[in-house]
N, C-alpha and C. Protein backbone atom coordinates (compact mmCIF):
# COMPACT_ATOMS: atom_id res chain seq x y z
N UNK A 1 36.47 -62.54 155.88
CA UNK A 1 35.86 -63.32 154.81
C UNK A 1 35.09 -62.38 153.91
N UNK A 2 35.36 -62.03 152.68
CA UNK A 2 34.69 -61.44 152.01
C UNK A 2 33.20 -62.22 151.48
N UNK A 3 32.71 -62.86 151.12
CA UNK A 3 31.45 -63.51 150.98
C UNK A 3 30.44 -63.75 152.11
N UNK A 4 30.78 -62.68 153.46
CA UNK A 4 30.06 -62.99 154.72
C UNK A 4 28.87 -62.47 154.51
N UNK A 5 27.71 -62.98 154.27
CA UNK A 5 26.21 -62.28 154.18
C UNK A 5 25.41 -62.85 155.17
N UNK A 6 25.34 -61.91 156.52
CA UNK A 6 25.20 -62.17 157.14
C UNK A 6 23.63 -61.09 157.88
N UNK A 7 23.39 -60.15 157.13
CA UNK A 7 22.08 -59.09 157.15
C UNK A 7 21.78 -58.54 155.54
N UNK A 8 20.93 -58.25 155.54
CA UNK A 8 20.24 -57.92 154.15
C UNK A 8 21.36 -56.60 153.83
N UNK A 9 21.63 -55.79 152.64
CA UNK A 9 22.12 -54.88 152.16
C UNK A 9 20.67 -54.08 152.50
N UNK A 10 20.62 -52.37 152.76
CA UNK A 10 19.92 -51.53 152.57
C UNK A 10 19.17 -51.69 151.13
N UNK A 11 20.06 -51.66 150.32
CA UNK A 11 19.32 -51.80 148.85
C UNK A 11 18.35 -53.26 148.66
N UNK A 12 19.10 -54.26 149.12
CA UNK A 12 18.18 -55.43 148.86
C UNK A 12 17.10 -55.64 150.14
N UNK A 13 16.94 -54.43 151.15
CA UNK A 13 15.80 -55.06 151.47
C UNK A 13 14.93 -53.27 151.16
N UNK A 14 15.72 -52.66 150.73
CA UNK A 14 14.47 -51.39 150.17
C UNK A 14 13.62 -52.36 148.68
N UNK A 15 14.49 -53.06 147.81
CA UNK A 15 13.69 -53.93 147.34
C UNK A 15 12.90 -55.06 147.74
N UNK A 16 13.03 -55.86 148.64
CA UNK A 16 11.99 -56.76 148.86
C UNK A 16 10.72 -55.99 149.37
N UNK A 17 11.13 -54.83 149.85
CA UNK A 17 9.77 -53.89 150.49
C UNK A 17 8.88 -53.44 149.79
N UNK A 18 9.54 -53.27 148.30
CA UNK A 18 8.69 -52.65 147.00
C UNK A 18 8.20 -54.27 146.49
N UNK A 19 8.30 -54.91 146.73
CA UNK A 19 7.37 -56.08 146.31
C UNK A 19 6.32 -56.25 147.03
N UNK A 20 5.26 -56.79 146.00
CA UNK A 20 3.69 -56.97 147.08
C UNK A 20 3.74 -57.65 148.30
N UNK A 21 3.24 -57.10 149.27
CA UNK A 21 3.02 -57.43 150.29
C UNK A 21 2.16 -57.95 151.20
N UNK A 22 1.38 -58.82 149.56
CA UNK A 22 -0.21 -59.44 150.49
C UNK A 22 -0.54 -60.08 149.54
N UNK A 23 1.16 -61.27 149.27
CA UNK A 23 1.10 -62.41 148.62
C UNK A 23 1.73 -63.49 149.39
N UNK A 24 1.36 -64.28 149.53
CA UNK A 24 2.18 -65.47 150.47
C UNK A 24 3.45 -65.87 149.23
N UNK A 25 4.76 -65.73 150.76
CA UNK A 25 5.85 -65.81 150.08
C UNK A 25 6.63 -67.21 150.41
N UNK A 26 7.40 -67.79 149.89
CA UNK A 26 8.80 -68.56 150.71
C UNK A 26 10.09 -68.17 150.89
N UNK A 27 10.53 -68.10 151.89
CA UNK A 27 12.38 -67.55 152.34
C UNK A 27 12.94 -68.79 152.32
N UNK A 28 13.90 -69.09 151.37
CA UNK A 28 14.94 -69.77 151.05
C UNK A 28 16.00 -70.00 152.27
N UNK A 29 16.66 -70.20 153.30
CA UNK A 29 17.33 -69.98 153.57
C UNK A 29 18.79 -71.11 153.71
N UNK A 30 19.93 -70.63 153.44
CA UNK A 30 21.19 -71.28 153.35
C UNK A 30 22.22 -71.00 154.68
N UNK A 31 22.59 -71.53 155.22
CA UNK A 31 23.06 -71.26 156.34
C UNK A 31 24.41 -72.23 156.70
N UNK A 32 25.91 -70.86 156.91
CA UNK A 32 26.83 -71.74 157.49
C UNK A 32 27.17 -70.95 158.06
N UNK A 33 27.80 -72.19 159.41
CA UNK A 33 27.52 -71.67 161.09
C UNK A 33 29.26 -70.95 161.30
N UNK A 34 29.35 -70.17 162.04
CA UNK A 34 30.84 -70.33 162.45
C UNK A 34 31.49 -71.07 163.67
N UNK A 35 31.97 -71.52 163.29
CA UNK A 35 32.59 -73.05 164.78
C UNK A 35 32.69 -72.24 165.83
N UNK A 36 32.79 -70.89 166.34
CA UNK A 36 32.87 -70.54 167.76
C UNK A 36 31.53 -69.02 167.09
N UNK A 37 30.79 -69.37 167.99
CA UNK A 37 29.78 -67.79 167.50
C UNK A 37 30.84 -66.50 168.08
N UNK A 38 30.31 -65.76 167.01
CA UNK A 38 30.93 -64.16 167.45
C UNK A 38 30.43 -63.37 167.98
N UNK A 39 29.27 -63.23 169.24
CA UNK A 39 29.23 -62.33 170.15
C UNK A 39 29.86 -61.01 170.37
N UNK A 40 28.92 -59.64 169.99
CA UNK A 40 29.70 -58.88 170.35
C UNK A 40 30.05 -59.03 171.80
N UNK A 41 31.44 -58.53 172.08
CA UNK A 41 32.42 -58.70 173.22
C UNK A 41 31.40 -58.65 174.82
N UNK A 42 30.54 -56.94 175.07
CA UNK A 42 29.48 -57.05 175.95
C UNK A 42 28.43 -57.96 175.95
N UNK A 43 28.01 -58.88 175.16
CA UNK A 43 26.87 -59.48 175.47
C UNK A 43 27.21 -60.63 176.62
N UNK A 44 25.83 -60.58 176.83
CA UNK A 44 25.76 -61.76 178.12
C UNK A 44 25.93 -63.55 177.60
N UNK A 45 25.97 -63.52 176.09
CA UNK A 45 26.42 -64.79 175.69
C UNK A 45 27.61 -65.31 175.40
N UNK A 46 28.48 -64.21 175.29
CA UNK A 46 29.88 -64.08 174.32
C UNK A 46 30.59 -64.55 175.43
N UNK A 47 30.63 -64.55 177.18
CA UNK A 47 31.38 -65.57 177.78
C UNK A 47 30.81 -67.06 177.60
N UNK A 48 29.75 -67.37 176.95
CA UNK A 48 29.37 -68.81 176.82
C UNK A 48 30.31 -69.97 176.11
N UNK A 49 31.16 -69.53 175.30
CA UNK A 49 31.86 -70.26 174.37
C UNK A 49 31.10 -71.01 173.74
N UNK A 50 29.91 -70.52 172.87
CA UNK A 50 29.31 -71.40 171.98
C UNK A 50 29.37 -71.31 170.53
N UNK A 51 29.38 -72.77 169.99
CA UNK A 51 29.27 -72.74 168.59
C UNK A 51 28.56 -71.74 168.02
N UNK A 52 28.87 -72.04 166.64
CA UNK A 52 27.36 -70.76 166.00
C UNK A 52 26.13 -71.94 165.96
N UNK A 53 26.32 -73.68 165.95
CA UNK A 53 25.37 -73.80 165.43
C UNK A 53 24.53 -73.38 166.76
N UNK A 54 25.03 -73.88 167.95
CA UNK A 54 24.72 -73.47 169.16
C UNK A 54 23.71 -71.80 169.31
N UNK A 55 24.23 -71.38 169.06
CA UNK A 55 23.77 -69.65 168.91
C UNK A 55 22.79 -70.08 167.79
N UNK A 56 22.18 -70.41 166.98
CA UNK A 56 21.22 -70.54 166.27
C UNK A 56 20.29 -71.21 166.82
N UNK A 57 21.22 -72.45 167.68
CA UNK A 57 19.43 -72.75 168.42
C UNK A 57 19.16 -72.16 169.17
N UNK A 58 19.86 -71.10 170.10
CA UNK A 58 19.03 -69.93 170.49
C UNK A 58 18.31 -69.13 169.70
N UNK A 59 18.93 -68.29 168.51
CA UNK A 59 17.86 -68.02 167.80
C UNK A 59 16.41 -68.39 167.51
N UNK A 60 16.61 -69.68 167.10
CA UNK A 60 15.84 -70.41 166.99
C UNK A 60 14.38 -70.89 167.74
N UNK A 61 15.04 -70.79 169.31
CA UNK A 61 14.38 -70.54 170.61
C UNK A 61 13.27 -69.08 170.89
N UNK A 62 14.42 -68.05 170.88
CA UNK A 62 14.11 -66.66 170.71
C UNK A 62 13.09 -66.15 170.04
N UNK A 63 13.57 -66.66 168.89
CA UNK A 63 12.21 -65.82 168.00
C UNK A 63 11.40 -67.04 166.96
N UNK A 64 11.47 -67.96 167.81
CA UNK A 64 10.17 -69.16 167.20
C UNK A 64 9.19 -68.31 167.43
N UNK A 65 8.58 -67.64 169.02
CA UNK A 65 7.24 -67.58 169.43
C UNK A 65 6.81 -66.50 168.44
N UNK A 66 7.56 -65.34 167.71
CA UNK A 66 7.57 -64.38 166.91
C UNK A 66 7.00 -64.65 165.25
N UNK A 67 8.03 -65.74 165.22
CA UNK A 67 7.60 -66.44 163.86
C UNK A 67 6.68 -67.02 163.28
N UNK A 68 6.23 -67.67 164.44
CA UNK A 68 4.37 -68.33 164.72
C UNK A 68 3.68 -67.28 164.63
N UNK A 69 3.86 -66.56 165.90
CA UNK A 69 2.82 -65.36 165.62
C UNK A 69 2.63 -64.69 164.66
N UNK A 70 3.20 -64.35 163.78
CA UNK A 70 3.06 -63.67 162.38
C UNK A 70 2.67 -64.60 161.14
N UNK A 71 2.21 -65.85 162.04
CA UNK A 71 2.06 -66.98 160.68
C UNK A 71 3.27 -67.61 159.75
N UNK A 72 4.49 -67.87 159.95
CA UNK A 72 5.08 -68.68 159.87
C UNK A 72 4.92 -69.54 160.05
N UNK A 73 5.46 -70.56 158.78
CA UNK A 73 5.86 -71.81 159.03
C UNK A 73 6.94 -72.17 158.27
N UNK A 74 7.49 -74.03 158.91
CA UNK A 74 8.74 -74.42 158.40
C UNK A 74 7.83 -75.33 157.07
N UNK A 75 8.39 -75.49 155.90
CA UNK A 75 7.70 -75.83 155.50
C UNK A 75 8.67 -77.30 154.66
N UNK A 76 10.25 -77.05 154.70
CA UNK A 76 11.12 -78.17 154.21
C UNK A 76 12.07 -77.65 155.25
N UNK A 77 13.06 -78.48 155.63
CA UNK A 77 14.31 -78.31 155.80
C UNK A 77 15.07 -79.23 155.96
N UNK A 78 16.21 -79.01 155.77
CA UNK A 78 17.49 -80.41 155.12
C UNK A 78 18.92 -79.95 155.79
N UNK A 79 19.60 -81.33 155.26
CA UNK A 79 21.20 -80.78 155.58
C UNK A 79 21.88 -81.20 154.24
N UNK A 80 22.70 -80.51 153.87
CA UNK A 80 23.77 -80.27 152.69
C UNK A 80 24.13 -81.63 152.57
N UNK A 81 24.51 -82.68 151.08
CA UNK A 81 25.37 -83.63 151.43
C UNK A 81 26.07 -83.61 150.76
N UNK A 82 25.85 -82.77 149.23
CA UNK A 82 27.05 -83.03 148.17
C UNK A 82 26.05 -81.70 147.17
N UNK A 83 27.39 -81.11 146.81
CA UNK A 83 26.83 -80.02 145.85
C UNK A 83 27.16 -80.61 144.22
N UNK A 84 25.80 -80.74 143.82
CA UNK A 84 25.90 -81.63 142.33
C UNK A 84 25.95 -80.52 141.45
N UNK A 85 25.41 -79.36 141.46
CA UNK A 85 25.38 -78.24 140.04
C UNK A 85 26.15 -76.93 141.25
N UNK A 86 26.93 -76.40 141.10
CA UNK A 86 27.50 -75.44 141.63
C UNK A 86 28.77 -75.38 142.54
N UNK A 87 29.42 -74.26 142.50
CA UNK A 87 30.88 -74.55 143.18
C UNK A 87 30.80 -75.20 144.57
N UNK A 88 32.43 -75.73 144.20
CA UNK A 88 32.61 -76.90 145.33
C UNK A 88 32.57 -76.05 146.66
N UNK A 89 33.05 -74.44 146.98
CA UNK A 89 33.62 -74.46 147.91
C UNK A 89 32.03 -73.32 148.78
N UNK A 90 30.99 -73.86 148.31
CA UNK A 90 30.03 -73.63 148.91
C UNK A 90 28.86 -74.81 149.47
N UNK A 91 29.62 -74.53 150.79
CA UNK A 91 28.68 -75.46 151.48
C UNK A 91 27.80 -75.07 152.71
N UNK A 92 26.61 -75.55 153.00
CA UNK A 92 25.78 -75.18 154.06
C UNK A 92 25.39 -76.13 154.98
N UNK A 93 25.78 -75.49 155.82
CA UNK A 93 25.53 -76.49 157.39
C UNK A 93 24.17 -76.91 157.50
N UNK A 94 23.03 -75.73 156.76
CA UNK A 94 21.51 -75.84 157.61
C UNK A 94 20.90 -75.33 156.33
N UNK A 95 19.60 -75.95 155.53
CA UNK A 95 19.14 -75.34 154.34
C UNK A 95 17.51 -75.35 155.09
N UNK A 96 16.56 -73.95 155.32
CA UNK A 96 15.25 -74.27 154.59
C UNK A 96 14.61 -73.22 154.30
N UNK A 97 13.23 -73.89 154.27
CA UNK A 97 12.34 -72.72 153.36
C UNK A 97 11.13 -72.38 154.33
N UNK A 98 11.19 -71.24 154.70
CA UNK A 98 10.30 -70.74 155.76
C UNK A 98 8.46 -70.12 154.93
N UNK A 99 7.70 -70.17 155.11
CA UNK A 99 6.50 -69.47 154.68
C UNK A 99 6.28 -69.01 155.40
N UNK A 100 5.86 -67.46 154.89
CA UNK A 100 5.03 -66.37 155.35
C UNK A 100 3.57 -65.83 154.79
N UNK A 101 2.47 -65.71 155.10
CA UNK A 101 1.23 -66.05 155.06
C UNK A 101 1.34 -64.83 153.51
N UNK A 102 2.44 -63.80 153.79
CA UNK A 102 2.43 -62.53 153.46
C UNK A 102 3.72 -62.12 153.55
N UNK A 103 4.35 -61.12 152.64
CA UNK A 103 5.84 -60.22 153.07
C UNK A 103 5.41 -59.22 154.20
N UNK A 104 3.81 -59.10 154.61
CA UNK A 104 3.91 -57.92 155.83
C UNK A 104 3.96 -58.62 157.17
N UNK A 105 4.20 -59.90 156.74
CA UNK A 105 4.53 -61.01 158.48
C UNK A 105 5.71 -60.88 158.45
N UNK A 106 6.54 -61.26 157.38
CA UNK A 106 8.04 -61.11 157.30
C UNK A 106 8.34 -59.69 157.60
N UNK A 107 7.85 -58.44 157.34
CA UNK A 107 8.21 -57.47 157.89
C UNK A 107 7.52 -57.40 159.30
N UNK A 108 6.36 -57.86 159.81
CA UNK A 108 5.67 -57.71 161.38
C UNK A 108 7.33 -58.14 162.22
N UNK A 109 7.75 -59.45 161.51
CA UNK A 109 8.73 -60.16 162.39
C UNK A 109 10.24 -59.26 162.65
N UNK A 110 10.01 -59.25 161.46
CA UNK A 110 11.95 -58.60 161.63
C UNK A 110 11.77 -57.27 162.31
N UNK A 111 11.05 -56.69 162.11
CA UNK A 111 11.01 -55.20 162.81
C UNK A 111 10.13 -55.15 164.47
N UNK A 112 9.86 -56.12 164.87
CA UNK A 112 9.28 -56.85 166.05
C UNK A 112 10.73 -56.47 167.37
N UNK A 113 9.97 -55.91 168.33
CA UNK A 113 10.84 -55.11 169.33
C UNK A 113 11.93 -56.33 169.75
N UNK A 114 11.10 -57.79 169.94
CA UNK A 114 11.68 -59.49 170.84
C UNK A 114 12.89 -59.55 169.84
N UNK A 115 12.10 -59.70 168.41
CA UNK A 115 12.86 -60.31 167.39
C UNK A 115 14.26 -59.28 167.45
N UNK A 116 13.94 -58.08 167.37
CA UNK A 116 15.75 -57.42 167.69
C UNK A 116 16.81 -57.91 168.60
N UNK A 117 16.28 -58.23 169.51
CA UNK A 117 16.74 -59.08 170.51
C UNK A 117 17.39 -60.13 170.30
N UNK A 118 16.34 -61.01 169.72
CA UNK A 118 17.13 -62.41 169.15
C UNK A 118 17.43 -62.32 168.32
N UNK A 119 17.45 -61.78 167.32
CA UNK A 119 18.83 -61.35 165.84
C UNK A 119 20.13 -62.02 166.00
N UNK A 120 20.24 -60.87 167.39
CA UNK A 120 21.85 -61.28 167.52
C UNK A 120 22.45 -62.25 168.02
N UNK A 121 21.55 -63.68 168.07
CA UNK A 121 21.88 -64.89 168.09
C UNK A 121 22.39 -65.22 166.79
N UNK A 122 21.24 -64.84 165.46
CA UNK A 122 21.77 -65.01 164.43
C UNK A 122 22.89 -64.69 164.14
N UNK A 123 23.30 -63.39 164.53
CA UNK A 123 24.48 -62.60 163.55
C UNK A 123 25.86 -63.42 164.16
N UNK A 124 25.27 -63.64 165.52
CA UNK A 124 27.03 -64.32 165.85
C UNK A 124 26.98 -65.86 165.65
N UNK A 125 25.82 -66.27 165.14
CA UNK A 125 26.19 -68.18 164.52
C UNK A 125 26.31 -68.12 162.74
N UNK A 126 26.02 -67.23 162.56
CA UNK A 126 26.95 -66.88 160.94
C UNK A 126 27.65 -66.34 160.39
N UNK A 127 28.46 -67.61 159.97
CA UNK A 127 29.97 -66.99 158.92
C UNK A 127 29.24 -66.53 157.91
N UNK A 128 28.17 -67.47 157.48
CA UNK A 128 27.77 -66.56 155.50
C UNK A 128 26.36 -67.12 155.42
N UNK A 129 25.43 -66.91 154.64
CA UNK A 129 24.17 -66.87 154.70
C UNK A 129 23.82 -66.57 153.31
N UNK A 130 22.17 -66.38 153.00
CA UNK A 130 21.42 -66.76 151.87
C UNK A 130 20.51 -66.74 152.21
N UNK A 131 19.63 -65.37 151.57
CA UNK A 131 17.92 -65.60 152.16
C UNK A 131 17.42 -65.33 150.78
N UNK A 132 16.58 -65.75 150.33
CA UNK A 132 15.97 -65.34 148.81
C UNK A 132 14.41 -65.86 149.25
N UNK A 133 13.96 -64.66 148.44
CA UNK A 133 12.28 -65.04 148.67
C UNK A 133 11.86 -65.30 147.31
N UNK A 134 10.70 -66.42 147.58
CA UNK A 134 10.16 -66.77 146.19
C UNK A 134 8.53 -66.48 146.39
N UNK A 135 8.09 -66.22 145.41
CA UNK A 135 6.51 -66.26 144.80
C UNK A 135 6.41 -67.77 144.67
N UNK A 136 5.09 -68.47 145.48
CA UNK A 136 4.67 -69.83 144.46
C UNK A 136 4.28 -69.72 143.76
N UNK A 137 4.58 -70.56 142.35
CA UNK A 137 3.52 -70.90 141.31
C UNK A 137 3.14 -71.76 141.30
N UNK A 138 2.03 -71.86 140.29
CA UNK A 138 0.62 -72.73 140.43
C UNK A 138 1.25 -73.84 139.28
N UNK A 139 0.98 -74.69 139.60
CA UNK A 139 1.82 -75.88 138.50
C UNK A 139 1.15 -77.41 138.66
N UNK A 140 1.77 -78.21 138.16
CA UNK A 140 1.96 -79.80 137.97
C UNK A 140 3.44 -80.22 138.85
N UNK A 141 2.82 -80.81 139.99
CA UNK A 141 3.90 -80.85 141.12
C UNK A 141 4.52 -81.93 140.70
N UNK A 142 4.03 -82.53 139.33
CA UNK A 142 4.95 -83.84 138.57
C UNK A 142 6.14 -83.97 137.68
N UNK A 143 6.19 -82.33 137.51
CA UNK A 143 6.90 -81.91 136.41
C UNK A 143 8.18 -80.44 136.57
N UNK A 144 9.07 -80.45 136.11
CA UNK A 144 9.38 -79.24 136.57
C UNK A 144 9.13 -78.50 135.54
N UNK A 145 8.64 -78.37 134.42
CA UNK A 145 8.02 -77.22 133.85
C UNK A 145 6.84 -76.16 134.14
């Protein structure tokens, strides 16, 4: 599958690193699962025969206690039902938006000895993926201007 984004590019996360890092952020995330996870061949899960969504709720499991600890939180999350502005042939199993107090929690986490560990729940319950971080702005939550 060429559109598999499934870990950050070197370049796009040497850029998120050059962004401030002691601003509370949100991670976007888009998520579609692959119907059998891909386990590399040695792991102790890859005889499990599990879905990817399956392998994500391990993830999920794995590195919750990680995610807390660094001040995470869930702050929306949804399921896909119909794509009204954008191509048809993108769809996501699992959409949300994670907060981090800070980008140096989001880096405490990912570079976190556990969290390497549980990664590779992630990597084998995704066919393709979408992480984008946003800055909040200060606004009129009535309006989208």
């Amino acid at each position: 599958m060429t559109d598999a984004y499934i870990d950050p590019t070197r370049e796009a996360f040497d850029f998120f690193k050059s962004l401030p890092r002691d601003v509370p952020i949100n991670m976007l995330n888009l998520l579609r699962f692959n119907e059998v996870a891909n386990y590399p061949p040695d792991h102790p899960k890859a005889e499990h025969g599990w879905s990817g969504a399956r392998a994500y709720q391990e993830y999920g499991k794995t590195s919750g206690p990680i995610f807390q600890r660094v001040g995470g939180t869930i702050i929306w999350r949804g399921k896909m039902e119909a794509m009204v502005i954008g191509p048809d042939d993108k769809q996501w199993d699992m959409s949300f938006i994670a907060r981090y107090p800070n980008s140096a929690a989001f880096m405490d986490m990912v570079t976190d000895v556990e969290y390497r560990k549980a990664v590779v729940n992630r990597q084998a319950a995704i066919q393709t993926s979408r992480l984008i971080r946003f800055r909040p702005l200060d606004g009129d939550d009535t309006s989208f201007g």
